[in-house]
PDB file of N, CA and C in Angstrom:
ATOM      1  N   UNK A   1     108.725  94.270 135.679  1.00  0.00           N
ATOM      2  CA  UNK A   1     109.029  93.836 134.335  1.00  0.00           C
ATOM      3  C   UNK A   1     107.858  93.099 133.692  1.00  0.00           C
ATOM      4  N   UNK A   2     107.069  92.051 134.643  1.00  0.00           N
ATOM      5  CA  UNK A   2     106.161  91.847 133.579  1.00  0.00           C
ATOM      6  C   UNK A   2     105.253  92.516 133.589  1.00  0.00           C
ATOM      7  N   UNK A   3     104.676  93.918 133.481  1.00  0.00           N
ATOM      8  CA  UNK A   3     103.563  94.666 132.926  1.00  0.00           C
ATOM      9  C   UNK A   3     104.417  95.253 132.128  1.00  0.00           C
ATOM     10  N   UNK A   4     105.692  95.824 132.124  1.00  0.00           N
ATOM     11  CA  UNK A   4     106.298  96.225 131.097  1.00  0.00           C
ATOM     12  C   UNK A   4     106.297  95.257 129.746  1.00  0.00           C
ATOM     13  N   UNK A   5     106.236  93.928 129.936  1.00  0.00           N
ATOM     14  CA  UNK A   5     105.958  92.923 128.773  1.00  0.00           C
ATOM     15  C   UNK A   5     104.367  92.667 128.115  1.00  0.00           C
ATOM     16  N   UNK A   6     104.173  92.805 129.504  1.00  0.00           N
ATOM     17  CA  UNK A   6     102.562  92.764 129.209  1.00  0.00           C
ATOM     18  C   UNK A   6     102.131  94.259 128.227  1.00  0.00           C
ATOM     19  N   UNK A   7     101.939  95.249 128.408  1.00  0.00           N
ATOM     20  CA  UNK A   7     102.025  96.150 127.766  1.00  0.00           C
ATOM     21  C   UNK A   7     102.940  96.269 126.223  1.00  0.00           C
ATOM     22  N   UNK A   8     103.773  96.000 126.535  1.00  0.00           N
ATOM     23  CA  UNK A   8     104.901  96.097 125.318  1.00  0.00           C
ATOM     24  C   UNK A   8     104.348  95.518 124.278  1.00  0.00           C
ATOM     25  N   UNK A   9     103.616  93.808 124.737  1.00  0.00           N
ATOM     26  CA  UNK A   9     102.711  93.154 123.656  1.00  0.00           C
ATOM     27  C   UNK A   9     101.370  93.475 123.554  1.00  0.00           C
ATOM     28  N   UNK A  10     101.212  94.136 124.160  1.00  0.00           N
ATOM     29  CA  UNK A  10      99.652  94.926 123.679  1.00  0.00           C
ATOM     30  C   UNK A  10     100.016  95.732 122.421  1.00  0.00           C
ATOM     31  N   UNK A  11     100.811  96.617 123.029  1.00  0.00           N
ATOM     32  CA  UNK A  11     101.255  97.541 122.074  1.00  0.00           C
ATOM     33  C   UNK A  11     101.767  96.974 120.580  1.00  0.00           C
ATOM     34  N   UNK A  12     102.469  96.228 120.369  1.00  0.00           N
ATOM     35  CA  UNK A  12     103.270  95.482 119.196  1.00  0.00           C
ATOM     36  C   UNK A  12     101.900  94.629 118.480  1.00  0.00           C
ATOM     37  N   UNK A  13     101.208  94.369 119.291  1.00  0.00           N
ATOM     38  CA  UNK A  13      99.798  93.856 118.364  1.00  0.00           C
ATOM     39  C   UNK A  13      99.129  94.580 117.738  1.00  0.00           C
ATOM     40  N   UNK A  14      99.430  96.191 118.045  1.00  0.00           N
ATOM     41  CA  UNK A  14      98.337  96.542 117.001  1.00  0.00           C
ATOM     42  C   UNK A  14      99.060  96.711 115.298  1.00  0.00           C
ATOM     43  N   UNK A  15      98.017  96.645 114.071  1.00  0.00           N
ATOM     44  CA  UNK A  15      99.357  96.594 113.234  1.00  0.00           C
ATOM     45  C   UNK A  15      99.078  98.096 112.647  1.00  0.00           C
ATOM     46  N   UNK A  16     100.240  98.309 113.635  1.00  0.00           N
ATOM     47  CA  UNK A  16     100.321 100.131 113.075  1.00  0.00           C
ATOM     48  C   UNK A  16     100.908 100.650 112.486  1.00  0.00           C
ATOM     49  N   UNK A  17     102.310  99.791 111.454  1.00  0.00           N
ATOM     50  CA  UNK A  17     102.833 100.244 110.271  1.00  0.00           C
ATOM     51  C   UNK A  17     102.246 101.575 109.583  1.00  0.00           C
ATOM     52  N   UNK A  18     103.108 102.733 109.744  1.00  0.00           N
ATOM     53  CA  UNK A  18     102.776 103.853 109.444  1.00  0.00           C
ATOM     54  C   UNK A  18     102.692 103.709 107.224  1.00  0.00           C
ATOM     55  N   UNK A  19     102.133 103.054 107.551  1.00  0.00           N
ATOM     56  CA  UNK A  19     102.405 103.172 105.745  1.00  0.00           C
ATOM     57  C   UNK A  19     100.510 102.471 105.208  1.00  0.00           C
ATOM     58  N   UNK A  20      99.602 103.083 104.708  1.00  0.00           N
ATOM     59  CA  UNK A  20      98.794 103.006 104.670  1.00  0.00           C
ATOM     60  C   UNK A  20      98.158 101.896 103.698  1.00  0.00           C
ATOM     61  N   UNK A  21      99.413 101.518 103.101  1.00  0.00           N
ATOM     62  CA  UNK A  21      99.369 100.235 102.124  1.00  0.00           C
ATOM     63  C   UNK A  21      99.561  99.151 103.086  1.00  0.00           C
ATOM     64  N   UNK A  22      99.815  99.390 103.822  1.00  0.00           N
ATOM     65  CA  UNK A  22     100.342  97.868 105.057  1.00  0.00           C
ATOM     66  C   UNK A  22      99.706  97.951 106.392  1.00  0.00           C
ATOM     67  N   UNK A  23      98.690  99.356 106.623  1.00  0.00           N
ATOM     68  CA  UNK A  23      97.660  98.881 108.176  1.00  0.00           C
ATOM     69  C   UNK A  23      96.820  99.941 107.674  1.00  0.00           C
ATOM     70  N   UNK A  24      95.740 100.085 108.103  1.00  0.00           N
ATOM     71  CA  UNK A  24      94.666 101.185 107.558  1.00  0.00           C
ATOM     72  C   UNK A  24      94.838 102.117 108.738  1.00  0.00           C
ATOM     73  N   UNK A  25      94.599 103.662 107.966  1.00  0.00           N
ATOM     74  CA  UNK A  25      94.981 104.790 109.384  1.00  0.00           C
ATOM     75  C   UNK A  25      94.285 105.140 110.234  1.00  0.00           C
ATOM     76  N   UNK A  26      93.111 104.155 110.474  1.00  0.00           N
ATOM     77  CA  UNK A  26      92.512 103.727 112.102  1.00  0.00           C
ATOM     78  C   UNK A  26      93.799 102.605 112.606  1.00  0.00           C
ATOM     79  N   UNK A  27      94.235 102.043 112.295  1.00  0.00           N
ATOM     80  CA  UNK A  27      95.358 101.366 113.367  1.00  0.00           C
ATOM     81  C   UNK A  27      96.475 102.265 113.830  1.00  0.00           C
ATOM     82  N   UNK A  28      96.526 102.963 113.312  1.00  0.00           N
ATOM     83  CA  UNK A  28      97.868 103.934 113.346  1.00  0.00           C
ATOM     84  C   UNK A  28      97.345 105.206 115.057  1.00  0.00           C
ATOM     85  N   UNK A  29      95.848 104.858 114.363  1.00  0.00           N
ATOM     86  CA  UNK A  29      95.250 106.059 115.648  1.00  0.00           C
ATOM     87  C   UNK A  29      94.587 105.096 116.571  1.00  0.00           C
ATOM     88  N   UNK A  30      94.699 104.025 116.321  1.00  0.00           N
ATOM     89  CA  UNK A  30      94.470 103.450 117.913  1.00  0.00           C
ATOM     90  C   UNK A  30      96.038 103.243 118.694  1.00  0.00           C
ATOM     91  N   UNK A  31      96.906 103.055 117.889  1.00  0.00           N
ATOM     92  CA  UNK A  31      98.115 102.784 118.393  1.00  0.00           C
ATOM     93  C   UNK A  31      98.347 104.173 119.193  1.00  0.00           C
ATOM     94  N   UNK A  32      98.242 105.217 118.505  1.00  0.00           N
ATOM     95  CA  UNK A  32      98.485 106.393 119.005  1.00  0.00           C
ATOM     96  C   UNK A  32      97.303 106.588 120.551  1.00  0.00           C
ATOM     97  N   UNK A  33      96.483 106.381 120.486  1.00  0.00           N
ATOM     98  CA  UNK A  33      95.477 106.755 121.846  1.00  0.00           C
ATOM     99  C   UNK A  33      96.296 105.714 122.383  1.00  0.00           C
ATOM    100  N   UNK A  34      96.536 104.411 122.385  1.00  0.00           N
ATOM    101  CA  UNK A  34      96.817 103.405 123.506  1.00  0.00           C
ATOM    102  C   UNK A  34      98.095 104.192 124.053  1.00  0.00           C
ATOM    103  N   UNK A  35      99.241 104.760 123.333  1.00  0.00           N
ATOM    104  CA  UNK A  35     100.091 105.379 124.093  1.00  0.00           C
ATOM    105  C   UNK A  35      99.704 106.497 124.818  1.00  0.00           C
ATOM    106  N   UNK A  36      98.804 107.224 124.158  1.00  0.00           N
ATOM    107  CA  UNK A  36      98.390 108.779 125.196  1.00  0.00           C
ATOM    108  C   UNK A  36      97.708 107.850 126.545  1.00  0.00           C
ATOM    109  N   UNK A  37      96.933 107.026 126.253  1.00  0.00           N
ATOM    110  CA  UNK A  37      96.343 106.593 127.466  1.00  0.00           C
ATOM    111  C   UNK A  37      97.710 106.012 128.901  1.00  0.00           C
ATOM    112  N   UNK A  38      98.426 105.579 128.318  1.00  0.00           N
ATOM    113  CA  UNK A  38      99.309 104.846 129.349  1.00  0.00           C
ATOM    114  C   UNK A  38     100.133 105.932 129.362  1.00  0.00           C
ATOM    115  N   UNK A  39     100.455 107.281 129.035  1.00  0.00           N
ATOM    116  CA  UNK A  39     100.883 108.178 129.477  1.00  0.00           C
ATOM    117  C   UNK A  39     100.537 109.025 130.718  1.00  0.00           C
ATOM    118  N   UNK A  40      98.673 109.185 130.381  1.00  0.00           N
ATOM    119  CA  UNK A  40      97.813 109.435 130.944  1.00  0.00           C
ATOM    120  C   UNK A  40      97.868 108.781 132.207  1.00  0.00           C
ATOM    121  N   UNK A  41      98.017 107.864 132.080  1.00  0.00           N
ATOM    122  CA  UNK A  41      98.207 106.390 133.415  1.00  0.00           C
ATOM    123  C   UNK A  41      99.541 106.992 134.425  1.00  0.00           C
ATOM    124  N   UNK A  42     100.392 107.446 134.049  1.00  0.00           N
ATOM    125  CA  UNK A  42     100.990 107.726 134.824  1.00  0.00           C
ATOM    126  C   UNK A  42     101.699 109.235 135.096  1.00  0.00           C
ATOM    127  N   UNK A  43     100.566 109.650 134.752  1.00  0.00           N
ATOM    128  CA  UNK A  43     100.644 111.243 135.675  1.00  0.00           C
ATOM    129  C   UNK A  43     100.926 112.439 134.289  1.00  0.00           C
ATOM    130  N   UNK A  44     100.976 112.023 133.206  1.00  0.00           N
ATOM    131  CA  UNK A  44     101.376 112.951 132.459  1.00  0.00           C
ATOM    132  C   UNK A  44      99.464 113.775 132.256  1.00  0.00           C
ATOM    133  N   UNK A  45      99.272 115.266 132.765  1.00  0.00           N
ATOM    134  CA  UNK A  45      98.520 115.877 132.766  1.00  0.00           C
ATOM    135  C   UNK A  45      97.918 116.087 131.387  1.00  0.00           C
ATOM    136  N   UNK A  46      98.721 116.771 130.521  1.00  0.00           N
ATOM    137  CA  UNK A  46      97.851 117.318 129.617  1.00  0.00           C
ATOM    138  C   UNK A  46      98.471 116.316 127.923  1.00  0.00           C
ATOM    139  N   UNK A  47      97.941 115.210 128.189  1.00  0.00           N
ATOM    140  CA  UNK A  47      98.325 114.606 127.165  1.00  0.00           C
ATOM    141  C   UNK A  47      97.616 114.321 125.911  1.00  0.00           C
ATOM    142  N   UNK A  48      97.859 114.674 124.371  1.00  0.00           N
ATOM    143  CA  UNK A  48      97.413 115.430 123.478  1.00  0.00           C
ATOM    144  C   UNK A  48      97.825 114.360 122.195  1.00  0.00           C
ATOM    145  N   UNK A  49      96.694 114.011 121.260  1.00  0.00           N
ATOM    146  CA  UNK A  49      97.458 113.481 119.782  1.00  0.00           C
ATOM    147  C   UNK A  49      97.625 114.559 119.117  1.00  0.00           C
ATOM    148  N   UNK A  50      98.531 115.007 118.243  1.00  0.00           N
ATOM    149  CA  UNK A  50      99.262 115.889 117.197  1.00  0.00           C
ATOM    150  C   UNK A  50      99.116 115.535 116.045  1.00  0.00           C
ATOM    151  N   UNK A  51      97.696 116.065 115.004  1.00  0.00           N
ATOM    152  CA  UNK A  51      98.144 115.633 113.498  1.00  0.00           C
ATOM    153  C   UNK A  51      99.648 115.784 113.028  1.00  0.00           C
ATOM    154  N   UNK A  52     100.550 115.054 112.087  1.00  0.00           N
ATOM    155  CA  UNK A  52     101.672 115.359 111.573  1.00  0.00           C
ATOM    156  C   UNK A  52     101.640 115.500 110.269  1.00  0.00           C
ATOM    157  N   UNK A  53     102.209 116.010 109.570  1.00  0.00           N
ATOM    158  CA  UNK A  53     102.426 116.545 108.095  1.00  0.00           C
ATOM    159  C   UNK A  53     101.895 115.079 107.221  1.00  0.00           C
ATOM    160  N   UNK A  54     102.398 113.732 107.774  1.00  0.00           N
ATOM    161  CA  UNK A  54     101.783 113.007 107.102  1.00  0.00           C
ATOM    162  C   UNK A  54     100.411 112.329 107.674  1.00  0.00           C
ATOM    163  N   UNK A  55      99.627 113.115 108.005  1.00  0.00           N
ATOM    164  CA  UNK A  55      98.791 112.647 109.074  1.00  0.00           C
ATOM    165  C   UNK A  55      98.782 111.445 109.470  1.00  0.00           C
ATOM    166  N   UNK A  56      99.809 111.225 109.754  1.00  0.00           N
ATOM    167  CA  UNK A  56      99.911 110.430 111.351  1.00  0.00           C
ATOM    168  C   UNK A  56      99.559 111.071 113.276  1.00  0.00           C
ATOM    169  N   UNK A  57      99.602 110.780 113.956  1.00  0.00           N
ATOM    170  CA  UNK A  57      99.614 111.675 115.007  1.00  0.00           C
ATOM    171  C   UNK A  57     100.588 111.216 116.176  1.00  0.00           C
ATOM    172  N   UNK A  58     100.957 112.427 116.345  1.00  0.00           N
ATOM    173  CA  UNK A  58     102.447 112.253 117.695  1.00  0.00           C
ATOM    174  C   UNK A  58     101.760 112.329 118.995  1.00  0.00           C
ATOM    175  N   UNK A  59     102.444 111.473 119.619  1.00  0.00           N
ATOM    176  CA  UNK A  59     101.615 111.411 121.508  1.00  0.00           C
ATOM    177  C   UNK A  59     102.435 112.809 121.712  1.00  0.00           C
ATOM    178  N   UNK A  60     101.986 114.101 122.573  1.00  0.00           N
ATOM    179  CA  UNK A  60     102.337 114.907 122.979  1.00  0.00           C
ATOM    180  C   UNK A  60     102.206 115.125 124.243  1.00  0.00           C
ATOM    181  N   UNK A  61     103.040 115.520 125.673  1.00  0.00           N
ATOM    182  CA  UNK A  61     102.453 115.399 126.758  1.00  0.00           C
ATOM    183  C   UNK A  61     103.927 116.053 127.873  1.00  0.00           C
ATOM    184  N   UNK A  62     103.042 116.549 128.715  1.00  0.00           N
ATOM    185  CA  UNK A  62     104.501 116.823 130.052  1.00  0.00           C
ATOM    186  C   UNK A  62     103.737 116.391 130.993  1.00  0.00           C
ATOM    187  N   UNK A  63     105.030 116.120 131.866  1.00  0.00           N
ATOM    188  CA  UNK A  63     104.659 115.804 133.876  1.00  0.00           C
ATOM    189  C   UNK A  63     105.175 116.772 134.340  1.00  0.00           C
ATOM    190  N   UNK A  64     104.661 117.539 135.395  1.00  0.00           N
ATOM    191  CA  UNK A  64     105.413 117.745 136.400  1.00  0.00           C
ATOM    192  C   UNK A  64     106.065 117.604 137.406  1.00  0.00           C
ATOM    193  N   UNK A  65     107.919 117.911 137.441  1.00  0.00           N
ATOM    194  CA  UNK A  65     108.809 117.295 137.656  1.00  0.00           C
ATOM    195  C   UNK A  65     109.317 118.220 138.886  1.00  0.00           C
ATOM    196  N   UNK A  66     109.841 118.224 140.230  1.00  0.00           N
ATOM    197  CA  UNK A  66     110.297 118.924 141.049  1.00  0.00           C
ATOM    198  C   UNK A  66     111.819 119.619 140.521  1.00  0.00           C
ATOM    199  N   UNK A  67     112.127 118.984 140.080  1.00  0.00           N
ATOM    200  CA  UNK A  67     113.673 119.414 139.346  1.00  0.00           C
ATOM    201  C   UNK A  67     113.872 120.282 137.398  1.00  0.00           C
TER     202      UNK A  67
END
């Protein structure tokens, strides 16, 4: 639990308000790499940012799962 906190407030610090009047859209894309990275961290192989219609970008990614 606490790296889950520890992390959680990494994450919540950046100010990544998807709205470009309220964080500039370099915060929005560091927020986005810090999640691909800690995805990355735990085994997800091919993990990918996704421009989105409002260019924002979606963490994209699979593990492989025995089931």
């Amino acid at each position: 639990m606490p790296q889950a906190r520890e992390e959680l407030s990494e994450l919540v610090a950046i100010p990544s308000v998807a709205d470009a009047r309220l964080s500039p859209p370099s915060e929005f894309a560091r927020a986005a790499r810090w999640v691909a990275d800690r995805f990355a961290g735990v085994g997800f192989d091919d993990v990918d940012l996704v421009e989105t219609t409002d260019s924002s970008a979606a963490v994209v990614g699979s593990r492989p799962s025995g089931d």
